[in-house]
Protein backbone atom coordinates (compact mmCIF):
# COMPACT_ATOMS: atom_id res chain seq x y z
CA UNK A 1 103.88 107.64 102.55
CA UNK A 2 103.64 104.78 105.34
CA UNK A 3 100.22 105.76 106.28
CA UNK A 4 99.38 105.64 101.94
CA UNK A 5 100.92 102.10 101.95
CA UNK A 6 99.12 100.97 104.67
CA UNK A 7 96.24 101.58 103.20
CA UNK A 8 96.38 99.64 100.37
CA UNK A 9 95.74 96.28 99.70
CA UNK A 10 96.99 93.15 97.57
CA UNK A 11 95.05 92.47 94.19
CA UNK A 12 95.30 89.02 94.34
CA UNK A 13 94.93 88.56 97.81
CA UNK A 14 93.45 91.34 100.39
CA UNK A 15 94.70 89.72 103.39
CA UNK A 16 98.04 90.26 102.56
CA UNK A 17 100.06 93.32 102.97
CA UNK A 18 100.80 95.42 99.47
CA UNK A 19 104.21 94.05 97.91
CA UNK A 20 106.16 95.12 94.89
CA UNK A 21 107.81 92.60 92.37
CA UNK A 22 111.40 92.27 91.94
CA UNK A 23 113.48 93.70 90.02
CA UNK A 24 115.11 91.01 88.02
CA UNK A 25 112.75 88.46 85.68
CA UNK A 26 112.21 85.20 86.66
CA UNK A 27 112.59 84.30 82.95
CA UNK A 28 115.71 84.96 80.39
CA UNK A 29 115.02 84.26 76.90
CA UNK A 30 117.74 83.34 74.56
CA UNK A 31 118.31 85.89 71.88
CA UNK A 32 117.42 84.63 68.18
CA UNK A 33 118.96 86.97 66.01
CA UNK A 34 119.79 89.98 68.84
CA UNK A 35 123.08 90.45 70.25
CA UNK A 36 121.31 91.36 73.87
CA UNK A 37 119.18 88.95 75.58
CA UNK A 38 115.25 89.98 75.94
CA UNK A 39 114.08 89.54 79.65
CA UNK A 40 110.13 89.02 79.92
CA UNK A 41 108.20 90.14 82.63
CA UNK A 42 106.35 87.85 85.70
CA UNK A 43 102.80 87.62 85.45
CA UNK A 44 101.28 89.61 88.01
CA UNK A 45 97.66 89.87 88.89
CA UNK A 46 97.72 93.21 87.54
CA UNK A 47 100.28 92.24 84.13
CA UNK A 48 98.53 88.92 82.64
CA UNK A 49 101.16 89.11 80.08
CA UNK A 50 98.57 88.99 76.72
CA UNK A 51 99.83 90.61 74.08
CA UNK A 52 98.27 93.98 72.63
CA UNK A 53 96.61 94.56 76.51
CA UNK A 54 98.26 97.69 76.47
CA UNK A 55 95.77 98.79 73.94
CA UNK A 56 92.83 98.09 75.55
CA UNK A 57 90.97 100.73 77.44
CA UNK A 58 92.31 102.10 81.08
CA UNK A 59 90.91 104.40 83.57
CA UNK A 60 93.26 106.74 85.65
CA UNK A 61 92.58 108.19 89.02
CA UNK A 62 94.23 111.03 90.79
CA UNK A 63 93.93 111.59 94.80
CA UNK A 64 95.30 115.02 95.91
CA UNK A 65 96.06 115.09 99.63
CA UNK A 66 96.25 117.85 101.72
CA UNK A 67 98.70 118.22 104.33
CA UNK A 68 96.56 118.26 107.54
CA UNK A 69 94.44 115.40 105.69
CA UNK A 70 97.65 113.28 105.94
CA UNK A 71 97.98 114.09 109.56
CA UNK A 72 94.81 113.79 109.92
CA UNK A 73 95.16 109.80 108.46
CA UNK A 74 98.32 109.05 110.60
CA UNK A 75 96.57 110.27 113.66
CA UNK A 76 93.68 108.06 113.33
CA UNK A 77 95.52 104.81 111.98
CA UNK A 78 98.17 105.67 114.94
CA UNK A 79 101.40 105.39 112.84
């Protein structure tokens, strides 16, 4: 999985290494007529936060990895 992650880059900014976002929002919106609050989520450079851009079209790519292919990758990046 190291070797996978190492591998992969930042969309915003290639230089940097691959991060995840946190877990909590950085914005809580009051509640209008809920009893539980409604957290939003950060604007990413993969979320942009539109509305309805859930509907628009995606494409999906699977990687199958062998075993000795993942050796094979640690070997040569030396982790």
């Amino acid at each position: 999985m190291g070797a996978l992650l190492s591998c992969l880059h930042r969309a915003d900014d290639s230089s940097l290494p691959l991060s995840f976002p946190n877990r909590k929002s950085s914005q809580l919106l009051t509640p209008k007529k809920a009893k539980s609050s409604i957290i939003e989520d950060d604007k990413t450079p993969i979320w942009n936060g539109e509305e309805g851009s859930e509907f628009l079209p995606c494409a999906l790519t699977n990687l199958s990895f062998s075993l000795d292919e993942i050796k094979t990758i640690k070997s040569k990046l030396g982790v």
